[in-house]
Protein backbone atom coordinates (compact mmCIF):
# COMPACT_ATOMS: atom_id res chain seq x y z
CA UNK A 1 0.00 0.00 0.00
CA UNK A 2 1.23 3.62 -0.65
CA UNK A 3 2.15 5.93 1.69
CA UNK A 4 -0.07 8.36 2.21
CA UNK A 5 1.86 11.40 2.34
CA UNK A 6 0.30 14.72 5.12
CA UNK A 7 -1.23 16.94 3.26
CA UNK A 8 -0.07 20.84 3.37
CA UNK A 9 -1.66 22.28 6.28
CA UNK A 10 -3.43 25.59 4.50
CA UNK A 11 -3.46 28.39 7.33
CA UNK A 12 -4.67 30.70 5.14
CA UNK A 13 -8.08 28.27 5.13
CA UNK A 14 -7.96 27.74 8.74
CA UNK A 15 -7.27 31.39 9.86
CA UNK A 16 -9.63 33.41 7.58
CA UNK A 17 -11.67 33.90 10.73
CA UNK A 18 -8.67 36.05 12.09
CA UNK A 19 -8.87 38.01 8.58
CA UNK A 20 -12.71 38.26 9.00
CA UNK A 21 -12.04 39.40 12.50
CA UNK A 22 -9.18 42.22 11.73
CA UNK A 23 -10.72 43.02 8.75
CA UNK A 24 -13.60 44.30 10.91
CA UNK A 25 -11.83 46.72 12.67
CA UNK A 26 -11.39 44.61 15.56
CA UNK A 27 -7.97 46.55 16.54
CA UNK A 28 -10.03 49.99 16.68
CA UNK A 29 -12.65 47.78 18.80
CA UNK A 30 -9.65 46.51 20.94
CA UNK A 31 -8.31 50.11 21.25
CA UNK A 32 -11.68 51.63 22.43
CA UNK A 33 -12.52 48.84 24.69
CA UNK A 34 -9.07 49.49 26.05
CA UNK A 35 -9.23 53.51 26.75
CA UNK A 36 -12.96 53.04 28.04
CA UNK A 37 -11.99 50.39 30.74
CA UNK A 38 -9.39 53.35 31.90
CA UNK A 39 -11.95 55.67 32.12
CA UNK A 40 -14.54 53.60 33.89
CA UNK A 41 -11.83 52.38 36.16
CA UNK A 42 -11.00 55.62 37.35
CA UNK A 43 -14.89 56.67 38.03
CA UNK A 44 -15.54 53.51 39.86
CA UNK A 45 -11.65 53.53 41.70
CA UNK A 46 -11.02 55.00 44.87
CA UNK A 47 -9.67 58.21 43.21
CA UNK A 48 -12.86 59.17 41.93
CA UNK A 49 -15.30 57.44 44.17
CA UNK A 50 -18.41 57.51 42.50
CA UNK A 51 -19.57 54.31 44.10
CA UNK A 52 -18.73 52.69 47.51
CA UNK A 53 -15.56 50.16 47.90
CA UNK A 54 -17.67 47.00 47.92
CA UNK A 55 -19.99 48.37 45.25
CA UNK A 56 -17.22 49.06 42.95
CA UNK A 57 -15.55 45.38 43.41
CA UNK A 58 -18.80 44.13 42.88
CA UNK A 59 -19.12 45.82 39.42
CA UNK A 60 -15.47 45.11 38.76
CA UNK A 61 -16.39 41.38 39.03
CA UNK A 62 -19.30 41.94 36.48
CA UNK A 63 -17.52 43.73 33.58
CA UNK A 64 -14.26 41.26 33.74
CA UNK A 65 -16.89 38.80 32.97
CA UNK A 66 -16.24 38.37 29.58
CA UNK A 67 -12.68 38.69 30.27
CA UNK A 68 -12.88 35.80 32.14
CA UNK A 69 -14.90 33.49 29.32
CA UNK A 70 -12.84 34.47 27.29
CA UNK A 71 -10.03 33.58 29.03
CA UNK A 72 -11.56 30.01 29.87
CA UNK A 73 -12.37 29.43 26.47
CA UNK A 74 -8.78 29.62 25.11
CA UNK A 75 -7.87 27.29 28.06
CA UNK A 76 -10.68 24.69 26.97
CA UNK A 77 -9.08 24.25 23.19
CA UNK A 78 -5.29 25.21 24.46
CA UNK A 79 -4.00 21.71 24.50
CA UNK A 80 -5.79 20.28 21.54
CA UNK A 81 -4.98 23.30 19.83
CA UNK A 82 -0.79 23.31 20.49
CA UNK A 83 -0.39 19.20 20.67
CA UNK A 84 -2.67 18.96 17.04
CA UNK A 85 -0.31 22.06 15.49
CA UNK A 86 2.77 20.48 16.52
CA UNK A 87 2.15 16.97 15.70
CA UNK A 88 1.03 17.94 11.97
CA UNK A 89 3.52 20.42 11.58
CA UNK A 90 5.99 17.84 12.11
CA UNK A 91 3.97 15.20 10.04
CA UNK A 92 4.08 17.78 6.94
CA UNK A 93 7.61 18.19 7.39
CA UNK A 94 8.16 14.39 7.37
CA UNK A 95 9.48 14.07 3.80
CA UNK A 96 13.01 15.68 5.13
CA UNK A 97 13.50 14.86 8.61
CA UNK A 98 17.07 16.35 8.86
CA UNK A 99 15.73 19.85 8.00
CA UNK A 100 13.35 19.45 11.34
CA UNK A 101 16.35 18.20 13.23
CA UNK A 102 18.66 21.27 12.62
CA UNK A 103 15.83 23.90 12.59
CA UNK A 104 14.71 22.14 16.28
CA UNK A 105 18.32 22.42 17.87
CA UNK A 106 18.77 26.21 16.11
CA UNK A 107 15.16 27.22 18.07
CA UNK A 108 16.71 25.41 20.90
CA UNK A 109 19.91 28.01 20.66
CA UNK A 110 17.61 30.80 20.15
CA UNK A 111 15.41 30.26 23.32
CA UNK A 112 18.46 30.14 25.93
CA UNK A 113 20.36 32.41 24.18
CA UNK A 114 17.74 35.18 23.83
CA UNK A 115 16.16 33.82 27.41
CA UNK A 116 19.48 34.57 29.28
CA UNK A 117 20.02 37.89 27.39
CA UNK A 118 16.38 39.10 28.66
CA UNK A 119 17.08 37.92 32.14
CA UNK A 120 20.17 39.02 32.72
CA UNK A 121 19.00 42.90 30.94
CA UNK A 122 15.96 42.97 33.15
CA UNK A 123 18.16 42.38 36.25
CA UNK A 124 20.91 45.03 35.46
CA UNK A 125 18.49 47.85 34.52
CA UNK A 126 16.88 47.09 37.73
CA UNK A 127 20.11 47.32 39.17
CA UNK A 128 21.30 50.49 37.11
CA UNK A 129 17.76 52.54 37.51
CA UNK A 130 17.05 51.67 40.98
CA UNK A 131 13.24 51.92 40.73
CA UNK A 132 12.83 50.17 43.98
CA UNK A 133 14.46 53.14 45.89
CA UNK A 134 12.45 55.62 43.69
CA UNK A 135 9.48 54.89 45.43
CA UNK A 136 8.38 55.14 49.26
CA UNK A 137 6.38 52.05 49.91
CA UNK A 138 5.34 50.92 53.45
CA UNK A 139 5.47 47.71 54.37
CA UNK A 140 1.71 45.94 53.81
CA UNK A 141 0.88 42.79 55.50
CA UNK A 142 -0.25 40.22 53.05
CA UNK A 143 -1.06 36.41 52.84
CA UNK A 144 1.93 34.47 51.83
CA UNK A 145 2.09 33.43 48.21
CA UNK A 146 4.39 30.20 48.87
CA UNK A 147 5.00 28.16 51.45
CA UNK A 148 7.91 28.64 53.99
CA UNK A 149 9.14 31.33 57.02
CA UNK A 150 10.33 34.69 55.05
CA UNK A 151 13.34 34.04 57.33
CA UNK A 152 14.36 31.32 54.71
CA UNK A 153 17.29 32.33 53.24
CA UNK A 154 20.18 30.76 50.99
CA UNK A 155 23.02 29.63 53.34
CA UNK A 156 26.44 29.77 51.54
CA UNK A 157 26.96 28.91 47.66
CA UNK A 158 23.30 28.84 46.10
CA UNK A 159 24.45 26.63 43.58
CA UNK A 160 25.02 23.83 46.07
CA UNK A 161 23.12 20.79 45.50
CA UNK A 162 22.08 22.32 42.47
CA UNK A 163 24.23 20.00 40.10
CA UNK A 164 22.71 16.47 42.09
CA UNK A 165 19.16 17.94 40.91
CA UNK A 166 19.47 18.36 37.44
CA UNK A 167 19.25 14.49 36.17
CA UNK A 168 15.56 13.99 38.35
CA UNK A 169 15.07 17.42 36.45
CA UNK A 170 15.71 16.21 33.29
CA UNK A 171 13.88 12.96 33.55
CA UNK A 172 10.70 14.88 35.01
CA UNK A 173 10.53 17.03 31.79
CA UNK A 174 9.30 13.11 29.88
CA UNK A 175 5.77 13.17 30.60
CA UNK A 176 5.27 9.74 31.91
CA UNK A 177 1.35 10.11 31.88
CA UNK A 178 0.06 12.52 29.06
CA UNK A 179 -3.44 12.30 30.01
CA UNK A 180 -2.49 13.74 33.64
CA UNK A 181 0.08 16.02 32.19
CA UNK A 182 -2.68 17.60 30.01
CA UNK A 183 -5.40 17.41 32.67
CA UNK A 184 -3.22 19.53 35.17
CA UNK A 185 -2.51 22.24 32.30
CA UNK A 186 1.01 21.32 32.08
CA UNK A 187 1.88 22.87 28.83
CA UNK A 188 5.21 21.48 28.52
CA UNK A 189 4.72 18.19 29.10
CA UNK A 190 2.34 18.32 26.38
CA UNK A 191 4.51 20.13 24.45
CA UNK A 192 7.09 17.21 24.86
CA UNK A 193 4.70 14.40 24.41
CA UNK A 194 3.47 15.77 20.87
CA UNK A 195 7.32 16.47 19.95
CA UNK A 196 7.58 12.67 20.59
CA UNK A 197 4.58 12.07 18.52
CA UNK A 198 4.92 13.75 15.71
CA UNK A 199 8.76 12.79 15.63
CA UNK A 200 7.70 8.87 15.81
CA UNK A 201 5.23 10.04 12.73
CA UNK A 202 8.30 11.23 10.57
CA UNK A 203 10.44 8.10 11.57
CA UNK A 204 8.13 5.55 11.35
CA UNK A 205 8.40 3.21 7.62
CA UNK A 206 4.62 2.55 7.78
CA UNK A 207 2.80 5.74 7.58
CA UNK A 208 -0.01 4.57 5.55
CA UNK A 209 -1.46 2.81 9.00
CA UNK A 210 -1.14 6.25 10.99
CA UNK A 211 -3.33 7.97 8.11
CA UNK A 212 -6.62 7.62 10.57
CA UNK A 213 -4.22 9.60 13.51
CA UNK A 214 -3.83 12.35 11.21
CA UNK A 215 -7.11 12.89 9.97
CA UNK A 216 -8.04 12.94 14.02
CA UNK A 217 -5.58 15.56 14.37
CA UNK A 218 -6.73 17.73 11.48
CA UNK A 219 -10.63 17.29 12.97
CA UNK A 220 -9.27 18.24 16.35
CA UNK A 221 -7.02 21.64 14.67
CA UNK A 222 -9.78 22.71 12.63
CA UNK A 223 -12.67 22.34 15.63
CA UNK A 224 -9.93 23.95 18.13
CA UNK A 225 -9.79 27.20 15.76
CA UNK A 226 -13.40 27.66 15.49
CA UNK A 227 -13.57 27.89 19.38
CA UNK A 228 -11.15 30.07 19.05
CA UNK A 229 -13.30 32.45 16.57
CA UNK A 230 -15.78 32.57 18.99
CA UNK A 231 -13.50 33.56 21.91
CA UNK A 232 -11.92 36.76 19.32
CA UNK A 233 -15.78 38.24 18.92
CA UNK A 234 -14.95 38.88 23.03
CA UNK A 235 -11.73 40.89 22.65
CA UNK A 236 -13.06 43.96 22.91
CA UNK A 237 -15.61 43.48 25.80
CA UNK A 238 -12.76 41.20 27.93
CA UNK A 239 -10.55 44.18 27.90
CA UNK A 240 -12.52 46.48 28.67
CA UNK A 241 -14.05 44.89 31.30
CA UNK A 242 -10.51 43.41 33.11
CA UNK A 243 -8.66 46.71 32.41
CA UNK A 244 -12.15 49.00 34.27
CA UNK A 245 -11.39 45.91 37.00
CA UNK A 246 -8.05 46.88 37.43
CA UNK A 247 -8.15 50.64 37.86
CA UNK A 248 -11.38 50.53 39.84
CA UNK A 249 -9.40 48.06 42.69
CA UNK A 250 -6.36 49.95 42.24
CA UNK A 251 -6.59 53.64 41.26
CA UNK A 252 -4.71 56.29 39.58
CA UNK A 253 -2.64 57.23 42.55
CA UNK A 254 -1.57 53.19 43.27
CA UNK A 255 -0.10 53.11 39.72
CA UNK A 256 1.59 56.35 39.05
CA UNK A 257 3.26 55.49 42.57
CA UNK A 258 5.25 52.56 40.41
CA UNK A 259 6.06 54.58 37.22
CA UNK A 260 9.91 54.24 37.55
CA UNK A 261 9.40 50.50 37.96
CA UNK A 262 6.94 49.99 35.13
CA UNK A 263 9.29 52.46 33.13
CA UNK A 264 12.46 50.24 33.88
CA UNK A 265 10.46 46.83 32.77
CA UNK A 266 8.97 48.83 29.63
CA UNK A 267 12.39 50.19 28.68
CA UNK A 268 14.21 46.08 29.02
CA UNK A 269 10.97 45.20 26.75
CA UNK A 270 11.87 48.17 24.69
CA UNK A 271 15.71 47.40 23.96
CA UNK A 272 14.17 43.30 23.31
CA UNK A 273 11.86 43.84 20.99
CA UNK A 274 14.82 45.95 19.12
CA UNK A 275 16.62 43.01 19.49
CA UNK A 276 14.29 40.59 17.66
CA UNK A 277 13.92 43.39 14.97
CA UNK A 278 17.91 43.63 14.67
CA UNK A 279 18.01 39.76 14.54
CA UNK A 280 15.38 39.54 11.85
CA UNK A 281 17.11 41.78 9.99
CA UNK A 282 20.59 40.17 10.28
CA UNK A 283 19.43 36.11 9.89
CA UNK A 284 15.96 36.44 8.42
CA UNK A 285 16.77 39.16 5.50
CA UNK A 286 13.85 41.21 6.19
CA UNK A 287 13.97 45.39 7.48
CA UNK A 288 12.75 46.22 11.04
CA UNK A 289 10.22 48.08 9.39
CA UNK A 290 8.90 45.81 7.07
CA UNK A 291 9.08 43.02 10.24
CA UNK A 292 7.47 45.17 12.48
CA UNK A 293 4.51 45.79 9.95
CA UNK A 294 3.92 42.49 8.96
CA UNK A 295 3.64 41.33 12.70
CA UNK A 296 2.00 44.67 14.17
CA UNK A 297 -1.60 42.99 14.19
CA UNK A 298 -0.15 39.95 15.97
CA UNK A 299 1.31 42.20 18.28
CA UNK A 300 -1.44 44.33 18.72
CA UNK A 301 -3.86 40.74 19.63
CA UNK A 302 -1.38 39.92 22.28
CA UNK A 303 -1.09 43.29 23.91
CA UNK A 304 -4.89 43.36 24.39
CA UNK A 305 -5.41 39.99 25.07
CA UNK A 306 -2.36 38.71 27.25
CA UNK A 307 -2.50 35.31 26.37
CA UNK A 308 0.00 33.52 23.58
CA UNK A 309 -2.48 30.87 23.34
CA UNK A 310 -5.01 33.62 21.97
CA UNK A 311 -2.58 34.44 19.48
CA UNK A 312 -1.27 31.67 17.83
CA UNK A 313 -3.66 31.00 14.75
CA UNK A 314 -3.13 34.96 14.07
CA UNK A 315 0.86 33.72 14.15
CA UNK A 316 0.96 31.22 12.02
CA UNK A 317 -1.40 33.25 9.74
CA UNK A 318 0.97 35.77 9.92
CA UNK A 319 4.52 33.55 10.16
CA UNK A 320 3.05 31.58 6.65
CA UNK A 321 1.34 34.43 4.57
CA UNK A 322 3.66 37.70 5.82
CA UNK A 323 6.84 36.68 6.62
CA UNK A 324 6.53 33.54 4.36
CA UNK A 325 7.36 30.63 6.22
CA UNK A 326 6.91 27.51 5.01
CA UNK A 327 3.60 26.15 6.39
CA UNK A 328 5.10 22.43 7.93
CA UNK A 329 7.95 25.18 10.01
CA UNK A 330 5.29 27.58 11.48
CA UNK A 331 2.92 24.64 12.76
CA UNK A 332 5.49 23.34 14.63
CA UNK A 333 7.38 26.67 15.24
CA UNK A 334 4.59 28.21 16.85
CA UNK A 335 2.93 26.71 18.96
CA UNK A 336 5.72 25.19 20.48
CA UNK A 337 7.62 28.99 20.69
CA UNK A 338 4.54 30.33 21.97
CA UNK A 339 5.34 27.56 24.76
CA UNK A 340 8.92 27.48 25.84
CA UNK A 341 10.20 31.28 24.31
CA UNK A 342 9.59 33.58 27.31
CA UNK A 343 12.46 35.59 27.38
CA UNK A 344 10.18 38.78 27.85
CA UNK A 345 8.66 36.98 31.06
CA UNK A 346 11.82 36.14 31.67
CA UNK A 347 13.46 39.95 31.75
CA UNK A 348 9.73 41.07 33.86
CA UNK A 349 10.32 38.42 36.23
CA UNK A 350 14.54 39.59 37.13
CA UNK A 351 13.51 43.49 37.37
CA UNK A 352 10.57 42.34 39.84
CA UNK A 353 12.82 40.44 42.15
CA UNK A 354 15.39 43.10 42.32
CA UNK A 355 12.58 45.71 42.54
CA UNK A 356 11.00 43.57 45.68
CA UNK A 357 14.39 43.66 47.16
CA UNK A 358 14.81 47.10 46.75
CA UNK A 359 11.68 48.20 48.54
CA UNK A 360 12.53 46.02 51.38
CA UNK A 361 16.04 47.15 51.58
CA UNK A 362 17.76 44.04 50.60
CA UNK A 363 21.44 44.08 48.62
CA UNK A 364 21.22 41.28 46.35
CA UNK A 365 25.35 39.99 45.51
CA UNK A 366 26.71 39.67 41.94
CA UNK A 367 26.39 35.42 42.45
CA UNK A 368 23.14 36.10 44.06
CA UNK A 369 21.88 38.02 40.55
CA UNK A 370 23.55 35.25 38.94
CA UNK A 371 21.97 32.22 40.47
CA UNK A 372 18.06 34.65 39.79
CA UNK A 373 18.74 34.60 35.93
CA UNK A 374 20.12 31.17 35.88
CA UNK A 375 16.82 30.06 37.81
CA UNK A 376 14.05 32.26 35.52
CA UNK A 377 15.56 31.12 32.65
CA UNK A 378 14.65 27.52 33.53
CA UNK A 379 11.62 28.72 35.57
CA UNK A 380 10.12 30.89 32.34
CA UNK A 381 10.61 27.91 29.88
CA UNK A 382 8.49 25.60 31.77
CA UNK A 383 6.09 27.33 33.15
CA UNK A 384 2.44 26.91 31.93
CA UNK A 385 0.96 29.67 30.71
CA UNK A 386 -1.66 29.91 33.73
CA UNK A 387 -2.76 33.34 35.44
CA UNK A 388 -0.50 33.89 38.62
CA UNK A 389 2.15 31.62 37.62
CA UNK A 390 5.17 34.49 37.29
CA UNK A 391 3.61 35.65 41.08
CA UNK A 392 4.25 31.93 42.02
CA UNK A 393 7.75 32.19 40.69
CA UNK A 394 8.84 35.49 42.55
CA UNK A 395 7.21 34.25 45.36
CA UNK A 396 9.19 30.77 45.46
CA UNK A 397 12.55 32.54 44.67
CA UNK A 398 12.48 35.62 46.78
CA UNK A 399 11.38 34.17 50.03
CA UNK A 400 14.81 31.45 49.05
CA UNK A 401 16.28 34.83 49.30
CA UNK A 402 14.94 35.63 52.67
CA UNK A 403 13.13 38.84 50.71
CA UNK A 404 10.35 40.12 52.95
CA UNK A 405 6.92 39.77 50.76
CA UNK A 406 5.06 42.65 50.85
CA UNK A 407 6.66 44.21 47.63
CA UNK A 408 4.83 41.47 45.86
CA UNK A 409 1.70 43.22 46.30
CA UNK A 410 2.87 46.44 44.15
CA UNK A 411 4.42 44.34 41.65
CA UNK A 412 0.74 42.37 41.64
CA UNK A 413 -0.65 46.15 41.57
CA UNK A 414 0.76 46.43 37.67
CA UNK A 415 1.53 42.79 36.64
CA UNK A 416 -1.46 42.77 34.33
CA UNK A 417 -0.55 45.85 32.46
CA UNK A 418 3.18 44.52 32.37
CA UNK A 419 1.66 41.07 31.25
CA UNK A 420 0.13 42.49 28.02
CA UNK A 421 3.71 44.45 27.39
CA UNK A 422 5.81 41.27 27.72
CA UNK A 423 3.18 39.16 26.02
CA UNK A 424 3.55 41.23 22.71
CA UNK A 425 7.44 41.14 23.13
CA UNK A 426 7.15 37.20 23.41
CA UNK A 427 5.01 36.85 20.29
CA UNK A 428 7.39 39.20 18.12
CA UNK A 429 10.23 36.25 19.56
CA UNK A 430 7.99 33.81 18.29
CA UNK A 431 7.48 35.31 15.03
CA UNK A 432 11.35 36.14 14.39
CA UNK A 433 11.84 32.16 15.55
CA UNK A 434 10.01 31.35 12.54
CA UNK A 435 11.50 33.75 10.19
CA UNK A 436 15.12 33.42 11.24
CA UNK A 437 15.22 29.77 11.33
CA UNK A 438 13.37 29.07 7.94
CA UNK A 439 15.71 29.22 4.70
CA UNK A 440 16.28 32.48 2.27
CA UNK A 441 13.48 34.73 2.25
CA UNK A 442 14.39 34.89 -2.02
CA UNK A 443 13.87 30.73 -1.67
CA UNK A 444 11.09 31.28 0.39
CA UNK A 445 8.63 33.52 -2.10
CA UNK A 446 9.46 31.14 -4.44
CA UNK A 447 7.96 27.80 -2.48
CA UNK A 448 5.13 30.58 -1.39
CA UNK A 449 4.40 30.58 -4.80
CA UNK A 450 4.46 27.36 -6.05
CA UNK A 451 1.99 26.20 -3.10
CA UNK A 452 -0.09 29.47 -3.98
């Protein structure tokens, strides 16, 4: 029997919802949604005061409503959605496995590389700016975040012990029970286990008898995307509704009280997202300003919405039919990127701990910085891209530094403004991932238009 070779995933098919959507204005939508949520913020915050405290957190909890279905249903189609997209993009790619093998270990450069850079910027300018000192903060009491006394403090080298932990590390990353793996949202686990799939796809000599798996697949893609259409109609209303939320429990006054540390994390995203530009430029042939046009929408999405996961058909879209990367690269490019390449998390995460330890009055060492950027670049890889899991992480790491909490509930003040900055900085990553690590973009118009 003949093989029966995966078809050519057409994202141009599967995303013409996302061209529907933008093509209705939806970034106008997003933008007004956006500045009315400030303004109904402030009337309901404490700075204005039209309505009483409880009143006001009341309504907050009402207009984040749609926020918060739309937030549940990216999470409902997530894992479908990322292991179906990297399993076929593999499966297309099957018919020259040793192209997937070098562009997988060149994304694997990229991540650390650009993951450590982010880290260790977003600690020095921290460091260099001082933002922590800027401000006069008293100390708040507040519930602990992680277990363990805030006495608990590294005793002697941090790295101790450190190299005996690594192999358990290493063989916890193979997700021994999928099913559980995906149940408990553990994105990379999932990640792994489809990696595993789709590369047993592309090595296996009988893939005639694995033709039913990848119809499955493409059923599963296709139905994840149209949940996802119906999530985009809610852009609009879920940020204006979680950003009105956020000003009405916080105010004016709590905000503007944290400019120099929201400037220093905005100015590490800044100098990033010029780095992904330069790097497109250098390895994937194309001008910042023709890259940052072709991804704006993309970024746009992610700044509104927060989430990768709510972005990633508008990527590949985007990675395929703008940038012009083969099809079989951004299916598997994508949704695992949109997975392990945090660096802008990453860089948010180091200025918050040194921030924290600022306000408290705590002189973090040169190993001491060291041993934070070595342990958010691990942390920011595999973490799952749940709500509160970067507060989990600070937590963790500064009470292991003995760090008193309280600064945690400032950083929490801004983290969701922050979040939609950092979010946009990871999808341009993902996007110059894609670019940089496919061939020629000359070689690449011209398979564009033979598939076309």
């Amino acid at each position: 029997m003949t093989e029966q070779p995966v078809k050519r995933i057409h994202y141009r098919s599967l995303a013409n919802r996302a061209e529907a959507w933008l093509k209705a204005r939806l970034w106008a939508q997003v933008l007004a949604g956006l500045m009315l949520g400030v303004l109904t913020g402030i009337a309901l915050g404490p700075d204005v005061g039209l309505v009483g405290e409880d009143l006001a957190e009341t309504l907050g909890e009402w207009l984040a409503l749609p926020g918060q279905i739309f937030l549940a249903l990216i999470k409902m189609v997530l894992m479908p959605l990322v292991a179906s997209s990297i399993v076929l993009g593999l499966a297309a790619g099957a018919a020259d496995p040793a192209k997937l093998r070098a562009v997988g270990a060149k994304f694997a450069l990229f991540v650390i590389a650009t993951t450590v850079a982010a880290a260790t910027l977003g600690a020095g300018l921290a460091l260099l700016f001082r933002p922590g000192q800027l401000v006069d903060l008293s100390p708040v009491p507040v519930p602990r975040l992680a277990p363990g006394p805030a006495d608990t403090a590294l005793d002697g080298d941090p790295f101790e012990g450190l190299a005996g932990e690594v192999p358990g590390l290493l063989v916890g990353l193979v997700p021994q029970n999928p099913l559980a793996a995906a149940v408990g949202n553990e994105m990379l686990a999932v990640v792994i286990f489809s990696i595993f799939l789709g590369l047993a796809y592309v090595a296996s000599p009988n893939k005639h008898k694995l033709v039913p798996l990848v119809g499955v697949l493409e059923a599963l893609l296709e139905v994840s995307m149209t949940v996802v259409k119906w999530a985009m109609y809610l852009t609009p209303y879920a940020v204006f509704g979680l950003t009105a939320q956020l000003l009405a429990r916080l105010g004016v006054q709590s905000l503007l009280a944290l400019a120099a540390y929201v400037g220093t994390v905005l100015a590490g995203l800044a100098i990033l997202l010029a780095l992904y530009l330069v790097l497109a430029a250098v390895f994937g042939r194309i001008s910042p300003l023709r890259m940052q046009r072709a991804i704006g929408e993309a970024q746009l999405l992610a700044f509104s919405t927060s989430s990768s996961a709510a972005v990633m058909p508008l990527s590949i879209e985007t990675a395929v039919e703008r940038l012009r990367v083969p099809s079989s690269v951004a299916s598997f490019l994508i949704p695992l990127a949109a997975t392990v390449n945090m660096a802008g998390t990453a860089l948010y995460q180091a200025a918050a701990v040194v921030f924290v330890a600022q306000v408290a009055g705590v002189a973090l060492a040169i190993p001491e910085i060291t041993f934070i950027v070595v342990t958010l670049v691990a942390a920011s890889i595999g973490a799952p891209g749940a709500p509160g899991v970067s507060i989990a992480i600070l937590s963790s790491l500064i009470l292991s530094f003995g760090i008193p909490e309280y600064g945690l509930v400032f950083v929490l003040g801004v983290d969701r403004f922050l979040d939609m900055a950092r979010t946009a900085v990871n999808v341009t990553g993902d996007l110059t991932a894609a670019r940089i690590l496919s061939r020629d973009g000359e070689e690449l118009d011209v398979e564009q238009a033979r598939h076309s």
